[in-house]
PDB file of N, CA and C in Angstrom:
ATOM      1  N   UNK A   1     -75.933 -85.872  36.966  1.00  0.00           N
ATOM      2  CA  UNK A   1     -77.368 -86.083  36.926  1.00  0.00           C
ATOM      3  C   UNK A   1     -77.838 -86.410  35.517  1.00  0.00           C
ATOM      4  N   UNK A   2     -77.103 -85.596  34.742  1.00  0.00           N
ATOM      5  CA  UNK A   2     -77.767 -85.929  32.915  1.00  0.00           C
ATOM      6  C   UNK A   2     -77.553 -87.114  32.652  1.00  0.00           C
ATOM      7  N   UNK A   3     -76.484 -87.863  33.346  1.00  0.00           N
ATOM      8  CA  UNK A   3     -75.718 -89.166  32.880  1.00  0.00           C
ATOM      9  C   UNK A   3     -76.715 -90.403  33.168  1.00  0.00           C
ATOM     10  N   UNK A   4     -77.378 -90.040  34.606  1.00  0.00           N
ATOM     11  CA  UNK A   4     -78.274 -90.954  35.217  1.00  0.00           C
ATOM     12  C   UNK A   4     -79.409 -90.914  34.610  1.00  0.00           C
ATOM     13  N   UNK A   5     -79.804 -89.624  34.026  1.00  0.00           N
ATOM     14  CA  UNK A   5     -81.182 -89.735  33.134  1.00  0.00           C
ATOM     15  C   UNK A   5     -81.254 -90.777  32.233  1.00  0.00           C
ATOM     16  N   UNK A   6     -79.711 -90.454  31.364  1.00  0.00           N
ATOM     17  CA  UNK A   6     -79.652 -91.339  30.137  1.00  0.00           C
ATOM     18  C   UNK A   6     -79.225 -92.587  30.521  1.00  0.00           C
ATOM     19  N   UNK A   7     -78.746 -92.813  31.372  1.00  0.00           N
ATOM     20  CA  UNK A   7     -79.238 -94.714  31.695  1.00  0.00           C
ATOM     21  C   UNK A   7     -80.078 -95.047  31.869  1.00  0.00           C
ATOM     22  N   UNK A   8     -80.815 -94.582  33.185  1.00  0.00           N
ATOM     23  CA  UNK A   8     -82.367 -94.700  33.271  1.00  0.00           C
ATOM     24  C   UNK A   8     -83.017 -94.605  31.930  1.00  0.00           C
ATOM     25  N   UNK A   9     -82.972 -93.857  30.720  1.00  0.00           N
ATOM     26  CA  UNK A   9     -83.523 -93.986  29.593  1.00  0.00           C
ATOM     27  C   UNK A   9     -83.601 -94.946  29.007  1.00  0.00           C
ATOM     28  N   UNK A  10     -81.995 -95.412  28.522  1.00  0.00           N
ATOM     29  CA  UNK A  10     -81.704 -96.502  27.908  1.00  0.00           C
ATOM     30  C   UNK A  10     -82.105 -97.679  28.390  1.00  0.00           C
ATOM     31  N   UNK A  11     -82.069 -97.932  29.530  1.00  0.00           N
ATOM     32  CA  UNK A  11     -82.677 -99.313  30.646  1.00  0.00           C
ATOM     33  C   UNK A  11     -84.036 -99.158  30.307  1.00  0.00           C
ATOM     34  N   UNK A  12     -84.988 -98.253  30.006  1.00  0.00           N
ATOM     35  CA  UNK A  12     -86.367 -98.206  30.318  1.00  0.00           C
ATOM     36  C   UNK A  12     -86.732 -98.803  28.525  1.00  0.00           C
ATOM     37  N   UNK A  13     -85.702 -97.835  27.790  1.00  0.00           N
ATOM     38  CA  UNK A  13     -86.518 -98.374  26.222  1.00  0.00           C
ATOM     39  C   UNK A  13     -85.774-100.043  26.050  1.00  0.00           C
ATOM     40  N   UNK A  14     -84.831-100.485  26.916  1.00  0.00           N
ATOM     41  CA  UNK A  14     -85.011-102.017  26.527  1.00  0.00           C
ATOM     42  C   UNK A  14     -85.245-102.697  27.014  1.00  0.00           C
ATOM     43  N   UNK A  15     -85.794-102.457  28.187  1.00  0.00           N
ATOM     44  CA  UNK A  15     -86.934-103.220  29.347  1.00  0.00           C
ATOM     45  C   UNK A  15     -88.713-103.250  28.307  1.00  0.00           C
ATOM     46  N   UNK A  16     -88.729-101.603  27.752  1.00  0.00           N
ATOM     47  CA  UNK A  16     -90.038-102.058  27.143  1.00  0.00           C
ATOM     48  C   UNK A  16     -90.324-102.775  25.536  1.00  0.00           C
ATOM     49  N   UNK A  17     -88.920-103.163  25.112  1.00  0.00           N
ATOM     50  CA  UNK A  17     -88.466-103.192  24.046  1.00  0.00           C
ATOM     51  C   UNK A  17     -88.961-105.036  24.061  1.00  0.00           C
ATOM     52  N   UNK A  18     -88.130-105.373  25.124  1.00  0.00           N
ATOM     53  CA  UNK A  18     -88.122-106.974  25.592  1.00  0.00           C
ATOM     54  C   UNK A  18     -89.564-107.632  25.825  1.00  0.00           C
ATOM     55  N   UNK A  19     -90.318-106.841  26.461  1.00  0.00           N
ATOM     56  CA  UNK A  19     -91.570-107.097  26.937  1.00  0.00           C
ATOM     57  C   UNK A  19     -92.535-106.895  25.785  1.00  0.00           C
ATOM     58  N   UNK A  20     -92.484-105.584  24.837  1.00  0.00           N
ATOM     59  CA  UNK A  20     -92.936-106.118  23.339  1.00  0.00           C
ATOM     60  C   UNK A  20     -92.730-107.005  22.622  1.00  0.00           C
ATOM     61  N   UNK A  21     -91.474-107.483  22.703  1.00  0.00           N
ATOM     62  CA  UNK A  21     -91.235-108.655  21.618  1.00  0.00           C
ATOM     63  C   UNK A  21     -91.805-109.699  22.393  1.00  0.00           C
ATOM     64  N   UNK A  22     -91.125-110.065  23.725  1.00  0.00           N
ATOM     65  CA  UNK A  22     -91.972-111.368  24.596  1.00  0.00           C
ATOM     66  C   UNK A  22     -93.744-111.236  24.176  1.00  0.00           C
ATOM     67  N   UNK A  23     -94.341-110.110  24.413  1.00  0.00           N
ATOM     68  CA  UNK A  23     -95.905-110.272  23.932  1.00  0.00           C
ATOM     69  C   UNK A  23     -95.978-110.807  22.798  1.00  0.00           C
ATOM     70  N   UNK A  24     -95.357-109.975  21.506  1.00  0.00           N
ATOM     71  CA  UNK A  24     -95.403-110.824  20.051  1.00  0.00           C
ATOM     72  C   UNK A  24     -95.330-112.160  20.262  1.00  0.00           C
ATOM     73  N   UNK A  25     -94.096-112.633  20.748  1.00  0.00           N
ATOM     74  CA  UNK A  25     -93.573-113.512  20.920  1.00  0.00           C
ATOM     75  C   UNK A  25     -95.181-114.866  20.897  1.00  0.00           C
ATOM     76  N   UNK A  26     -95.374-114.377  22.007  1.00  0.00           N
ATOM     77  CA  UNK A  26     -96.898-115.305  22.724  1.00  0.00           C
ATOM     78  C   UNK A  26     -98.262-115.366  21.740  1.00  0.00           C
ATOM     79  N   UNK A  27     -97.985-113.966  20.713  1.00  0.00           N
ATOM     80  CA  UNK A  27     -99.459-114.202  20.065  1.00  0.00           C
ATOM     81  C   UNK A  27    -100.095-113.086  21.074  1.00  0.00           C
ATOM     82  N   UNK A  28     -99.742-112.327  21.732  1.00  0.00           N
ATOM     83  CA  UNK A  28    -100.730-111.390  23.048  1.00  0.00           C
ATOM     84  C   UNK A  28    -100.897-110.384  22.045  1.00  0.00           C
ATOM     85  N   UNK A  29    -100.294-109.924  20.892  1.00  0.00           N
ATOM     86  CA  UNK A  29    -100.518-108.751  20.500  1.00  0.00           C
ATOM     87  C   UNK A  29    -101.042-108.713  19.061  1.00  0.00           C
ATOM     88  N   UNK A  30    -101.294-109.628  18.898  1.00  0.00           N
ATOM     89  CA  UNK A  30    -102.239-109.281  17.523  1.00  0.00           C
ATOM     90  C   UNK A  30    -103.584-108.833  17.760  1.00  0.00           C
ATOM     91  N   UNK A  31    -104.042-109.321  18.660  1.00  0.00           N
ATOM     92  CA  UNK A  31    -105.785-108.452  18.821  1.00  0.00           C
ATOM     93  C   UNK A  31    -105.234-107.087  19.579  1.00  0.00           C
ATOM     94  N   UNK A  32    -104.822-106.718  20.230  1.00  0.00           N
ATOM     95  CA  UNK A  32    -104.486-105.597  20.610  1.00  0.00           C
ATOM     96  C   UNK A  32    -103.549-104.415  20.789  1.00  0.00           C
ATOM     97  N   UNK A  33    -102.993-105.014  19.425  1.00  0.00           N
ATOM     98  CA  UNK A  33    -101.566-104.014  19.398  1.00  0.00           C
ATOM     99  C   UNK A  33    -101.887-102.553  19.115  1.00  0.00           C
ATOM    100  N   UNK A  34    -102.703-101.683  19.354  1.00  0.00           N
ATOM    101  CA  UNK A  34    -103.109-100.449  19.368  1.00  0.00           C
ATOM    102  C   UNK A  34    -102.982-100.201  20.917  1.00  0.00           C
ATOM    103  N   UNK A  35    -103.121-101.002  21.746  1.00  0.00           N
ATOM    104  CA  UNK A  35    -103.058-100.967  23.218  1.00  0.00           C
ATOM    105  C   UNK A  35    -101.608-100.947  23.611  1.00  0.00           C
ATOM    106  N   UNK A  36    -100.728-101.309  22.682  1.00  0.00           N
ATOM    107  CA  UNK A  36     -99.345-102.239  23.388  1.00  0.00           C
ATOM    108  C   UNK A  36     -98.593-100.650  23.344  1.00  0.00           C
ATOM    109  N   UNK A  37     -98.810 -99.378  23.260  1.00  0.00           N
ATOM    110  CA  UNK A  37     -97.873 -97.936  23.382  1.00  0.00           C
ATOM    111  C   UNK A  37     -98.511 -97.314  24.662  1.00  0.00           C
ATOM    112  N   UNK A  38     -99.403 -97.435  25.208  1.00  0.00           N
ATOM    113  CA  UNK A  38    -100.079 -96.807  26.267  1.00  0.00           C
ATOM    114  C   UNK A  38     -99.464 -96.865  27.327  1.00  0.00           C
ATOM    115  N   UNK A  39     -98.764 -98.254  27.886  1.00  0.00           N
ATOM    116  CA  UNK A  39     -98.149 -98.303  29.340  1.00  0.00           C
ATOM    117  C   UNK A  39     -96.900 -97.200  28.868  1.00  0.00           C
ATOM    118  N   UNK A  40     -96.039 -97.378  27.579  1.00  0.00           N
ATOM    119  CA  UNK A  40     -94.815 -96.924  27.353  1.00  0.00           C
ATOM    120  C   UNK A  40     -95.191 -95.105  27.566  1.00  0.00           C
ATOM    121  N   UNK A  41     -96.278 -94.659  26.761  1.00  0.00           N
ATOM    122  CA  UNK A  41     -96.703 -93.331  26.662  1.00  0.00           C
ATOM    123  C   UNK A  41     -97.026 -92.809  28.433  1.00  0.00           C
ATOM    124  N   UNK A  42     -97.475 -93.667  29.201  1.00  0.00           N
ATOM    125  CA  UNK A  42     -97.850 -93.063  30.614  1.00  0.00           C
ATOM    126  C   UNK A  42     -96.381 -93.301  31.364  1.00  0.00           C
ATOM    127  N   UNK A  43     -95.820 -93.813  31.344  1.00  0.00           N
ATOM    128  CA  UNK A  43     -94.563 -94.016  32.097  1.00  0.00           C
ATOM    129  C   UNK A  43     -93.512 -92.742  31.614  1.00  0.00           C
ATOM    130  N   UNK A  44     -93.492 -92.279  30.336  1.00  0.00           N
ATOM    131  CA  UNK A  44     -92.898 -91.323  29.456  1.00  0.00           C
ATOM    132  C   UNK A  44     -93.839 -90.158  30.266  1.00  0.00           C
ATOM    133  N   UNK A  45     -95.004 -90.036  30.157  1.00  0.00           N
ATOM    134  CA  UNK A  45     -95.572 -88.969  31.222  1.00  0.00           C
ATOM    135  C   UNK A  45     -95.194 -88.645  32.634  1.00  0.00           C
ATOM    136  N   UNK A  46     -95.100 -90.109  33.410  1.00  0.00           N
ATOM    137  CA  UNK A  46     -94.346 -89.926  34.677  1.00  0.00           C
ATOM    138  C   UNK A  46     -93.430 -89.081  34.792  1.00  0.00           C
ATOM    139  N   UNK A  47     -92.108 -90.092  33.949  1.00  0.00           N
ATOM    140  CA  UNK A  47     -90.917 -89.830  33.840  1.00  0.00           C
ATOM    141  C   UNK A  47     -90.912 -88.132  33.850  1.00  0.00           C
ATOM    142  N   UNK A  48     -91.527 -87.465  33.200  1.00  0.00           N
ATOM    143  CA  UNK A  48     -91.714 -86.106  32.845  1.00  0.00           C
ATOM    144  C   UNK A  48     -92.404 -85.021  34.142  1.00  0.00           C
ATOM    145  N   UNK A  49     -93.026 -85.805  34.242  1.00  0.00           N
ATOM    146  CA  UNK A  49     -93.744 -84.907  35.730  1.00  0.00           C
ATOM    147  C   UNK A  49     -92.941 -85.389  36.953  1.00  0.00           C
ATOM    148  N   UNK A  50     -92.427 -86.145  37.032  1.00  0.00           N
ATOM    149  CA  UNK A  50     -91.357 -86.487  38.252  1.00  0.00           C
ATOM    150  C   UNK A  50     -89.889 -85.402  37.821  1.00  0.00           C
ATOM    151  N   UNK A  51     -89.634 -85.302  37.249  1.00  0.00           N
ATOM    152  CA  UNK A  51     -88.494 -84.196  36.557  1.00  0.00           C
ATOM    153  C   UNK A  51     -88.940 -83.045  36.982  1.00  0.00           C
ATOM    154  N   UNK A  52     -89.966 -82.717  36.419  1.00  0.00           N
ATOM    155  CA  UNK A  52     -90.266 -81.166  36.334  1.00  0.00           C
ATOM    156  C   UNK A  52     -90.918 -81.170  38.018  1.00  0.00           C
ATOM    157  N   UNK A  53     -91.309 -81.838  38.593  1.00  0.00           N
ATOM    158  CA  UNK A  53     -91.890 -81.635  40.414  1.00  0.00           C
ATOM    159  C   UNK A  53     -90.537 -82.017  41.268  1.00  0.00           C
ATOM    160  N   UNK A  54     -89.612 -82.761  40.776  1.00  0.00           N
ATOM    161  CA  UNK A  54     -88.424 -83.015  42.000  1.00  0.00           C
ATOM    162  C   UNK A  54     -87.234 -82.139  41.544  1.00  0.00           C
ATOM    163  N   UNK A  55     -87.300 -81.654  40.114  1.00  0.00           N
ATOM    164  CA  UNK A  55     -85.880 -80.528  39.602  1.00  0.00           C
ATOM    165  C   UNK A  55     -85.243 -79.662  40.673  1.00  0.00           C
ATOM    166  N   UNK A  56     -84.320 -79.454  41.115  1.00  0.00           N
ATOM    167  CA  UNK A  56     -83.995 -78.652  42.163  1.00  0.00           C
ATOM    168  C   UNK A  56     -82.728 -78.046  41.553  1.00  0.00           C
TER     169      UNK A  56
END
């Protein structure tokens, strides 16, 4: 189970890793790069309350 966390981890920080740079990439994030940690910070919340409600 620990093993699957840490893939699922690793897959998630370079899925959001890719999708930051693709925004740079476009110019999407200069007016709003104070916005661009929020999806990453609520998904990191999920991730956390799905753990601690399905732990068995």
């Amino acid at each position: 189970m620990k093993m699957k966390k840490r893939i699922f981890d690793a897959v998630f920080m370079i899925v959001s890793a890719i999708i930051l740079v693709l925004l740079l990439e476009y110019g999407l994030l200069e007016k709003y790069i104070g916005f661009s940690l929020i999806p990453i910070l609520i998904a990191y919340q999920l991730g956390q309350y799905s753990e601690r409600r399905f732990k068995k």
